[in-house]
N, C-alpha and C. Protein backbone atom coordinates (compact mmCIF):
# COMPACT_ATOMS: atom_id res chain seq x y z
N UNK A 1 12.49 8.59 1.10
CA UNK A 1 11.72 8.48 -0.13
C UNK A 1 10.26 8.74 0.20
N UNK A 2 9.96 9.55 -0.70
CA UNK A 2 8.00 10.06 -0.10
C UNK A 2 7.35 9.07 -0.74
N UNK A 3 6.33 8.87 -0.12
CA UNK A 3 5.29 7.22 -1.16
C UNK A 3 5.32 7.52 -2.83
N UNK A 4 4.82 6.65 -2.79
CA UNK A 4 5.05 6.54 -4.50
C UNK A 4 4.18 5.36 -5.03
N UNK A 5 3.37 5.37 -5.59
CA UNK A 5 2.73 4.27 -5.83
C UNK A 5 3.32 3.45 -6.87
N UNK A 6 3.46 2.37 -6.61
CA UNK A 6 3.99 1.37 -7.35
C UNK A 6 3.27 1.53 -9.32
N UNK A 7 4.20 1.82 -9.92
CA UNK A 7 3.50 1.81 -11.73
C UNK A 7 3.06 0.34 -12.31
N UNK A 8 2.05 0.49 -12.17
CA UNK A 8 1.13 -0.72 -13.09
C UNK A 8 2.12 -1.21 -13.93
N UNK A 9 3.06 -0.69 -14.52
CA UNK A 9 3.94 -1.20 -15.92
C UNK A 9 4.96 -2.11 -14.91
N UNK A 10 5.29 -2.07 -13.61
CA UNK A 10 6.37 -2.90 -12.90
C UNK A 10 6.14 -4.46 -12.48
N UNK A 11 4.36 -4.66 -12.37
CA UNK A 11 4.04 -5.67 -12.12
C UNK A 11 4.47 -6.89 -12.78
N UNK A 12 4.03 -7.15 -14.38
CA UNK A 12 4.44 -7.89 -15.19
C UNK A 12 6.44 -7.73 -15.33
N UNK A 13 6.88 -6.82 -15.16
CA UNK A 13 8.41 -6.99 -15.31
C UNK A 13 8.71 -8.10 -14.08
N UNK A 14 8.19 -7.48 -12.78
CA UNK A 14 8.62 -7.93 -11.47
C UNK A 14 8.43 -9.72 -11.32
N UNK A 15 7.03 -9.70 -12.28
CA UNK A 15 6.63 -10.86 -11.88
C UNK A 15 7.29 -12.15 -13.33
N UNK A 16 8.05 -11.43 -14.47
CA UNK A 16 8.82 -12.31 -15.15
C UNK A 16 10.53 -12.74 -14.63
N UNK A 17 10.44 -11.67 -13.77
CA UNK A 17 12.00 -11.51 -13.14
C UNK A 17 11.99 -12.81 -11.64
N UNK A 18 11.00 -13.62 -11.43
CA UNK A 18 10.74 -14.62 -10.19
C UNK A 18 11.10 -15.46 -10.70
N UNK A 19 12.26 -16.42 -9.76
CA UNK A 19 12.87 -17.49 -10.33
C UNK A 19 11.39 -18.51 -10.91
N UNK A 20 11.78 -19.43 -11.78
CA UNK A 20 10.47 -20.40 -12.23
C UNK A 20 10.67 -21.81 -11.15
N UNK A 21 9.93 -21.30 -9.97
CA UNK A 21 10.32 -22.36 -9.08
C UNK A 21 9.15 -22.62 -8.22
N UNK A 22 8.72 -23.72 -8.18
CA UNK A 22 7.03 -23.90 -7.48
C UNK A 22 6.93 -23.31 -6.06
N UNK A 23 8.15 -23.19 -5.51
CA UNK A 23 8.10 -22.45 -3.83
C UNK A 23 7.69 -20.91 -3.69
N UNK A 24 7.67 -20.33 -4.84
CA UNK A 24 7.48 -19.32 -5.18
C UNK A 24 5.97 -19.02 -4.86
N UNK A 25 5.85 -18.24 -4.04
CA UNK A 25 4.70 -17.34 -3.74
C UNK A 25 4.14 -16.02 -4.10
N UNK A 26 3.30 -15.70 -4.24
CA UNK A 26 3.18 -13.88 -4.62
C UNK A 26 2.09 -13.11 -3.95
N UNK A 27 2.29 -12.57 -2.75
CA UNK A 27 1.40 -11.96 -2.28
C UNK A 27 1.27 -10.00 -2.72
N UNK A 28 0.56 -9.41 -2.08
CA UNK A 28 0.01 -7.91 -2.31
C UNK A 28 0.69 -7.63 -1.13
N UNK A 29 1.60 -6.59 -0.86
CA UNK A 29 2.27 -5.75 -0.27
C UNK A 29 2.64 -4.53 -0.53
N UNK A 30 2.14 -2.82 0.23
CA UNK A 30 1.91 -1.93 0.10
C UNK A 30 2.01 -1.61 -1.32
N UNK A 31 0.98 -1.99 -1.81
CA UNK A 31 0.14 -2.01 -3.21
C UNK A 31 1.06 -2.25 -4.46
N UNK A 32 1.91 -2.97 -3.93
CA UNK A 32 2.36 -3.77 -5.40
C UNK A 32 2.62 -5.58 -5.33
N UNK A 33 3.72 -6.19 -5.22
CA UNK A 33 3.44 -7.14 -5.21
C UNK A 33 4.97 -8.06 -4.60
N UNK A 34 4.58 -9.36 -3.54
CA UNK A 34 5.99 -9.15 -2.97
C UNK A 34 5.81 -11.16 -3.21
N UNK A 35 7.07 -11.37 -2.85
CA UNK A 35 7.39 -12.81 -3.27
C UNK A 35 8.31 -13.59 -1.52
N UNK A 36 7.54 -14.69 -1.70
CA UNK A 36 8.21 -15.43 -0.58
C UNK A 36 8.37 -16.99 -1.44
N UNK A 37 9.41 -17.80 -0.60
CA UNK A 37 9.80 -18.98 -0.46
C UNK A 37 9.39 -19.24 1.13
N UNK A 38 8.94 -19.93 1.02
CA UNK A 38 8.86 -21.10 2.22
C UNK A 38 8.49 -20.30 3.44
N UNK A 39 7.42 -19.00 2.57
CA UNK A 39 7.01 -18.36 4.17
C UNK A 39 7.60 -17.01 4.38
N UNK A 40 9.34 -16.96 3.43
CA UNK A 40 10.12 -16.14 3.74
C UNK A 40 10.05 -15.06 2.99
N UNK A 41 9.90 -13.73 3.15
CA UNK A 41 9.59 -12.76 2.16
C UNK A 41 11.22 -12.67 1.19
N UNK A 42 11.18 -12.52 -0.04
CA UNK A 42 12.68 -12.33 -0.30
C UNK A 42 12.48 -11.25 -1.52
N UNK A 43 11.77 -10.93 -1.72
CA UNK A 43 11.21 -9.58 -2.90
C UNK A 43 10.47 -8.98 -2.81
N UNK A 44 10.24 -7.66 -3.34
CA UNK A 44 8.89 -6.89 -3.51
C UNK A 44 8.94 -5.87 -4.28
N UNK A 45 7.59 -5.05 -4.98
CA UNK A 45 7.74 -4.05 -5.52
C UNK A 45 7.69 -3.30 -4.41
N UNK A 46 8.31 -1.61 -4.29
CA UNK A 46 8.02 -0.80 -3.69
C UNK A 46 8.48 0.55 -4.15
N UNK A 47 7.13 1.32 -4.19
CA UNK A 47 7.52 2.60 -4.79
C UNK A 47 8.07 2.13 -6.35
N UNK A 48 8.62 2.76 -7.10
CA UNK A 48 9.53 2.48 -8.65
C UNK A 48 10.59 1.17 -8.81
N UNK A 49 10.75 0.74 -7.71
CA UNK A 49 11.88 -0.18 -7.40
C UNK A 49 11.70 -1.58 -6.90
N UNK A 50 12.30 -2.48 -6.46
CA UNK A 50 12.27 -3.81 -5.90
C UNK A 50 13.23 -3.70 -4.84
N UNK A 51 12.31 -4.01 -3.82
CA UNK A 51 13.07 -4.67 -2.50
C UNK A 51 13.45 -5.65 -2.39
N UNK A 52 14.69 -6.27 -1.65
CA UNK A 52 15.15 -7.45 -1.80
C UNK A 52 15.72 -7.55 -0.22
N UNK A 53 15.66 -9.07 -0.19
CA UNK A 53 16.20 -9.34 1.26
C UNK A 53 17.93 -10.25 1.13
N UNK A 54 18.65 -9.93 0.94
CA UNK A 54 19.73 -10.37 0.57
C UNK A 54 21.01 -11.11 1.77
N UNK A 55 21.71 -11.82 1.28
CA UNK A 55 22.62 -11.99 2.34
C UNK A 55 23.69 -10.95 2.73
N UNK A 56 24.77 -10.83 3.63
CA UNK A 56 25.17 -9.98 3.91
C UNK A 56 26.28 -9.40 3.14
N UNK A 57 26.86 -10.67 2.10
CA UNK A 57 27.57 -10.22 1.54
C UNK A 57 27.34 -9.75 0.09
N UNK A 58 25.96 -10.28 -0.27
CA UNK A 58 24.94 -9.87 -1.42
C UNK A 58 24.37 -8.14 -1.41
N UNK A 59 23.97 -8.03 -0.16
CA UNK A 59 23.66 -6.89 0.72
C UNK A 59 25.03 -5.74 0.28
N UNK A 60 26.15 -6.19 0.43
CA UNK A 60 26.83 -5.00 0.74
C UNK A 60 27.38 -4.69 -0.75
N UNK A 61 27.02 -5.66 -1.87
CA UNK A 61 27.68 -5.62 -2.65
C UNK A 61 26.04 -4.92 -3.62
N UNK A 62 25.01 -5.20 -3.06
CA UNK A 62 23.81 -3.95 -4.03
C UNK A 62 24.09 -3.17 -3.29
N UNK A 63 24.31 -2.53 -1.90
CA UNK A 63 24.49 -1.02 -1.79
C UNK A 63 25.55 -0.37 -2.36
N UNK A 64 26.47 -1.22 -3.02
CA UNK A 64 27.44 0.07 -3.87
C UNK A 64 26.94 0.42 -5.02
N UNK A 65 25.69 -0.37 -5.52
CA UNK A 65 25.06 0.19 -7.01
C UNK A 65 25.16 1.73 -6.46
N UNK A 66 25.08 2.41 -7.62
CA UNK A 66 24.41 3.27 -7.54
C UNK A 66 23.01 3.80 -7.57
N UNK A 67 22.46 4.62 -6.56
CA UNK A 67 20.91 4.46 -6.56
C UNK A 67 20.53 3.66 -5.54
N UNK A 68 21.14 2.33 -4.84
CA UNK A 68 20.93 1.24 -4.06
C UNK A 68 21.02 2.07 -2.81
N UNK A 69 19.83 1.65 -1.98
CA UNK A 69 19.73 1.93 -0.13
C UNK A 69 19.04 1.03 0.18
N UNK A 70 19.75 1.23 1.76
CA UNK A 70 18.41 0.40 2.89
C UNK A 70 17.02 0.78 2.48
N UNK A 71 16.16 -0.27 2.51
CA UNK A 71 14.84 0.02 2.54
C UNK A 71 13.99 0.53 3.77
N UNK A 72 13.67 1.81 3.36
CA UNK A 72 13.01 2.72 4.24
C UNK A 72 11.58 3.48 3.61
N UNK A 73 10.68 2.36 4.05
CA UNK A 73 9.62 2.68 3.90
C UNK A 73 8.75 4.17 4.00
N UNK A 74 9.45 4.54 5.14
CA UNK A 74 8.66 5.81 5.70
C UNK A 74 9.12 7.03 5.07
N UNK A 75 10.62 6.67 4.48
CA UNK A 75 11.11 8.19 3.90
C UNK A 75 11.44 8.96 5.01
N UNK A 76 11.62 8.13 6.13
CA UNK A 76 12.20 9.47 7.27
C UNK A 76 13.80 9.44 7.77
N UNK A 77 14.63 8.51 6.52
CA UNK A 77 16.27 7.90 6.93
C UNK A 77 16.33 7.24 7.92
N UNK A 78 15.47 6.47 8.67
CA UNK A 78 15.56 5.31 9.25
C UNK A 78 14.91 4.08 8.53
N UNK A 79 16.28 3.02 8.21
CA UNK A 79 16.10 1.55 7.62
C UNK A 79 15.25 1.17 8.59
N UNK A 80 14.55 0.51 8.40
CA UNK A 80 13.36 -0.39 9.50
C UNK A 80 13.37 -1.84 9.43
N UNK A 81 14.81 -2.38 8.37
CA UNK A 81 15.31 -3.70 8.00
C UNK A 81 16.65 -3.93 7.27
N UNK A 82 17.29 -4.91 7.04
CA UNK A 82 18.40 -5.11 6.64
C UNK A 82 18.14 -5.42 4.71
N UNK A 83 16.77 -4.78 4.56
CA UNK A 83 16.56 -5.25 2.84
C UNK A 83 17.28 -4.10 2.19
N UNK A 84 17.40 -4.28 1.09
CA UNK A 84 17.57 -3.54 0.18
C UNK A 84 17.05 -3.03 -1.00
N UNK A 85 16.84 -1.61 -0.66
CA UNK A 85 16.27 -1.07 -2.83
C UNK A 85 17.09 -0.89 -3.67
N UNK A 86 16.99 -1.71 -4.29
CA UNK A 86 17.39 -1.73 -5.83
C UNK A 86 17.38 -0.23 -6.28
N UNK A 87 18.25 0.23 -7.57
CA UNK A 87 18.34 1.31 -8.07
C UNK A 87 16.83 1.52 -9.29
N UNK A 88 15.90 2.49 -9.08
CA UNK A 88 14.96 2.58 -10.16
C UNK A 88 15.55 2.05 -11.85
N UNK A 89 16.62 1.91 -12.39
CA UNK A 89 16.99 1.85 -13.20
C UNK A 89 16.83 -0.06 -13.77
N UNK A 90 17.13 -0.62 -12.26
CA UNK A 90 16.96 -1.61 -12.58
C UNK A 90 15.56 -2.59 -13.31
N UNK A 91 14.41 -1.91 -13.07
CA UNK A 91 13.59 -1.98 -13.68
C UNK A 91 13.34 -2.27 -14.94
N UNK A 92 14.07 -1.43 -15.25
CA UNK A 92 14.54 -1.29 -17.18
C UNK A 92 15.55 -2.39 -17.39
N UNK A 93 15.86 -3.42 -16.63
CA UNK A 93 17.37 -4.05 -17.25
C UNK A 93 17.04 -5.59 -16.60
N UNK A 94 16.05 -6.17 -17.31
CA UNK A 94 15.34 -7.67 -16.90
C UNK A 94 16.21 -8.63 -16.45
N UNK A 95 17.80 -8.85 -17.08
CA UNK A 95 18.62 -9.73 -16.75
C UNK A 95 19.50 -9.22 -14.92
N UNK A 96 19.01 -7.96 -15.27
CA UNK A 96 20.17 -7.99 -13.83
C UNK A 96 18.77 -7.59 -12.87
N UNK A 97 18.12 -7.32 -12.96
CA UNK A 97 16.87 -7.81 -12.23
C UNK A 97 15.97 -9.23 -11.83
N UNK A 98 16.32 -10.10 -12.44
CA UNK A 98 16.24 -11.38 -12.62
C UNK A 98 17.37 -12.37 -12.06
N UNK A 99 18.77 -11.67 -11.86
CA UNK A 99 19.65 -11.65 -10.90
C UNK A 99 19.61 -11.26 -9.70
N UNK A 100 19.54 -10.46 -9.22
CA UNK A 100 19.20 -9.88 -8.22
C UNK A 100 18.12 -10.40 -7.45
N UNK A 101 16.77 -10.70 -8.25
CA UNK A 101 15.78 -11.55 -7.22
C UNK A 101 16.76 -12.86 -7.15
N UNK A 102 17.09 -13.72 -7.89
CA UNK A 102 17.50 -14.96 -7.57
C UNK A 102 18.51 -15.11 -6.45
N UNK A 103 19.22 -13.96 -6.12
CA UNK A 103 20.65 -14.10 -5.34
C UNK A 103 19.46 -14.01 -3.91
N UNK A 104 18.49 -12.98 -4.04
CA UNK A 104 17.40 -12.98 -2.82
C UNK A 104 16.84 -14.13 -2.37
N UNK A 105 16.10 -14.96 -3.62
CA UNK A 105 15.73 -15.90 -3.39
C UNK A 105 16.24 -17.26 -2.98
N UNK A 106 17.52 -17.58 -3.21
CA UNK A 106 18.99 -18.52 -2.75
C UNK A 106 19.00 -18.11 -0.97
N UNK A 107 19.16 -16.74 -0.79
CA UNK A 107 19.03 -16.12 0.66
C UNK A 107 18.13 -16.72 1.42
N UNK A 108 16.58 -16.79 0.93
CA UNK A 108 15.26 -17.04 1.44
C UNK A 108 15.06 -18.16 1.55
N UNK A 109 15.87 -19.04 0.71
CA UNK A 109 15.33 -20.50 0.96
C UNK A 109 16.44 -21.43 1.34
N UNK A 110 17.46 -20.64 1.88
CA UNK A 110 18.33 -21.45 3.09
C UNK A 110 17.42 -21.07 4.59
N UNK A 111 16.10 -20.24 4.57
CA UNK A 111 15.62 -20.26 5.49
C UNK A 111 15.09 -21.10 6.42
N UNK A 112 15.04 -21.27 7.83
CA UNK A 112 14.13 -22.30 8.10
C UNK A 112 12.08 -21.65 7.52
N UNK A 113 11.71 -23.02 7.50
CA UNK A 113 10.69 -22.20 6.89
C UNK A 113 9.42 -21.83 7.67
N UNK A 114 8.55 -20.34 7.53
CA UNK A 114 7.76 -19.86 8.22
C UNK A 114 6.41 -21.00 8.62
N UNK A 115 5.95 -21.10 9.86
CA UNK A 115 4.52 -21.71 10.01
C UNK A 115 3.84 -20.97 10.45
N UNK A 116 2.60 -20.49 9.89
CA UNK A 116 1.82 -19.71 10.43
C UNK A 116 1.78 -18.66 10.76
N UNK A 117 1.42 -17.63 11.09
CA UNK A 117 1.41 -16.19 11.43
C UNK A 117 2.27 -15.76 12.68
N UNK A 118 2.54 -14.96 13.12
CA UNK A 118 3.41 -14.53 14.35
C UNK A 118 2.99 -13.68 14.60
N UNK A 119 3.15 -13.03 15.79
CA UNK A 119 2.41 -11.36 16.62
C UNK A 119 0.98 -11.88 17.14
N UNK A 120 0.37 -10.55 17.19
CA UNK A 120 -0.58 -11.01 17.81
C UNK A 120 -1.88 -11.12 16.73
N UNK A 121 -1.69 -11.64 15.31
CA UNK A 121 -2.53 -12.01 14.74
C UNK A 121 -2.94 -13.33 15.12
N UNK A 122 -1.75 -14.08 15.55
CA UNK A 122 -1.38 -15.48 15.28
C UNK A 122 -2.37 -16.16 16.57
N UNK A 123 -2.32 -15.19 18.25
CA UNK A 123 -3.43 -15.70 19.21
C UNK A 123 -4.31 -16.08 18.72
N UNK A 124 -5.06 -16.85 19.47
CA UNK A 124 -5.98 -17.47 19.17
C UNK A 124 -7.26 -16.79 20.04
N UNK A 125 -8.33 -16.35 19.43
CA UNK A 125 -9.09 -15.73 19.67
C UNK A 125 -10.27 -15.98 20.84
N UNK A 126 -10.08 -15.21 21.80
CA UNK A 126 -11.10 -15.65 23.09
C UNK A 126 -12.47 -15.25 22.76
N UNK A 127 -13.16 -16.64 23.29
CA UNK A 127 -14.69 -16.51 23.23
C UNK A 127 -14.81 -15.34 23.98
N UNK A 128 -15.85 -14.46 23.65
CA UNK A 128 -16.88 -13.75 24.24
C UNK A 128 -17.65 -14.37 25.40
N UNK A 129 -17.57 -13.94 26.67
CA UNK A 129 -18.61 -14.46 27.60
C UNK A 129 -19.65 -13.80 27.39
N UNK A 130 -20.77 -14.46 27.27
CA UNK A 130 -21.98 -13.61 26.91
C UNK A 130 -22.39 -12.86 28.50
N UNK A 131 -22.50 -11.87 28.29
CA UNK A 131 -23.33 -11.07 29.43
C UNK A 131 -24.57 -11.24 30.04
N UNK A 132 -24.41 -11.02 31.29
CA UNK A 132 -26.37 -11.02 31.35
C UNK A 132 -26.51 -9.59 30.91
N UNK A 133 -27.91 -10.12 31.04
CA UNK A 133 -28.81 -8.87 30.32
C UNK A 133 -29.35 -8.31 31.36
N UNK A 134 -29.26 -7.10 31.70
CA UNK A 134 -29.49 -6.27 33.17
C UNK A 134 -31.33 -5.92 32.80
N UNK A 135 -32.23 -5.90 33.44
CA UNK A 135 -33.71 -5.56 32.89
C UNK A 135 -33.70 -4.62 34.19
N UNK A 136 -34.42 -3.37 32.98
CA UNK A 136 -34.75 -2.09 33.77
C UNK A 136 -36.44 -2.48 34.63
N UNK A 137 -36.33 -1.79 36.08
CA UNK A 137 -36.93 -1.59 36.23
C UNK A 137 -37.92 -0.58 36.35
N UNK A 138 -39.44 -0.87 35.87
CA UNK A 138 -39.81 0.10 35.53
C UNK A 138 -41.37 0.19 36.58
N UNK A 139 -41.30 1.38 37.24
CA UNK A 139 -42.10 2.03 38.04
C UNK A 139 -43.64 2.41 37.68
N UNK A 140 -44.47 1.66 37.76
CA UNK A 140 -45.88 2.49 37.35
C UNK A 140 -46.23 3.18 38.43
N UNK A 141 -46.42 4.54 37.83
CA UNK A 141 -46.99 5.52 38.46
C UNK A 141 -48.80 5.90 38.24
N UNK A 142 -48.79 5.92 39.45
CA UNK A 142 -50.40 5.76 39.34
C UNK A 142 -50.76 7.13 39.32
């Protein structure tokens, strides 16, 4: 799939289709908008569609939609995760989109839950040793 910028008109669908549940988070992810429980990502807009992180047997049962694939960000046929895109169509159809996040979100919050950042954001940042300051010497010439 070649980029695609997420349509301004998906935001408000995406974001009535989130279970009504205080664990519910909503962060900005490659410029649309993605949803975690407890740390755990379990939705997102991407491109025309919604990503979802599903269980395995949730998983195998959206890839027979039609329209439904691994989510592959790059558009080069390598999945780079076990999520899934939703069919563009689903967009248009609030109840089975509103399904679909919830079966994600049931997934996400049997998670244990995330603390804090991971990789190497998460180090903790080394002081700077301050340098000396080298002073030129300077030659008067007579």
């Amino acid at each position: 799939m070649a980029w695609v910028k997420v349509p301004p008109e998906n935001h408000p669908l995406f974001h009535a289709a989130l279970p009504k549940d205080p664990r519910v988070e909503t962060t900005k992810l490659f410029g649309g908008v993605a949803a975690k429980v407890n740390g755990n990502l379990f939705a997102g807009l991407f491109g025309r569609s919604t990503m979802l992180a599903l269980s395995e047997v949730d998983r195998a049962e959206a890839l027979a939609l039609p329209g439904a694939a691994l989510f592959d960000p790059m558009g080069d046929g390598r999945a780079r995760s076990e999520k899934v895109m939703l069919p563009e169509r689903m967009m248009r159809d609030p109840a089975a989109l509103r399904t679909w996040i919830a079966r994600a979100f049931k997934t996400a919050a049997r998670l244990p839950p995330k603390t804090g950042k991971t990789g190497k954001s998460a180090k903790p940042a080394k002081a700077a040793k301050a340098k000396p300051r080298r002073r030129k010497l300077r030659l008067a010439v007579s």
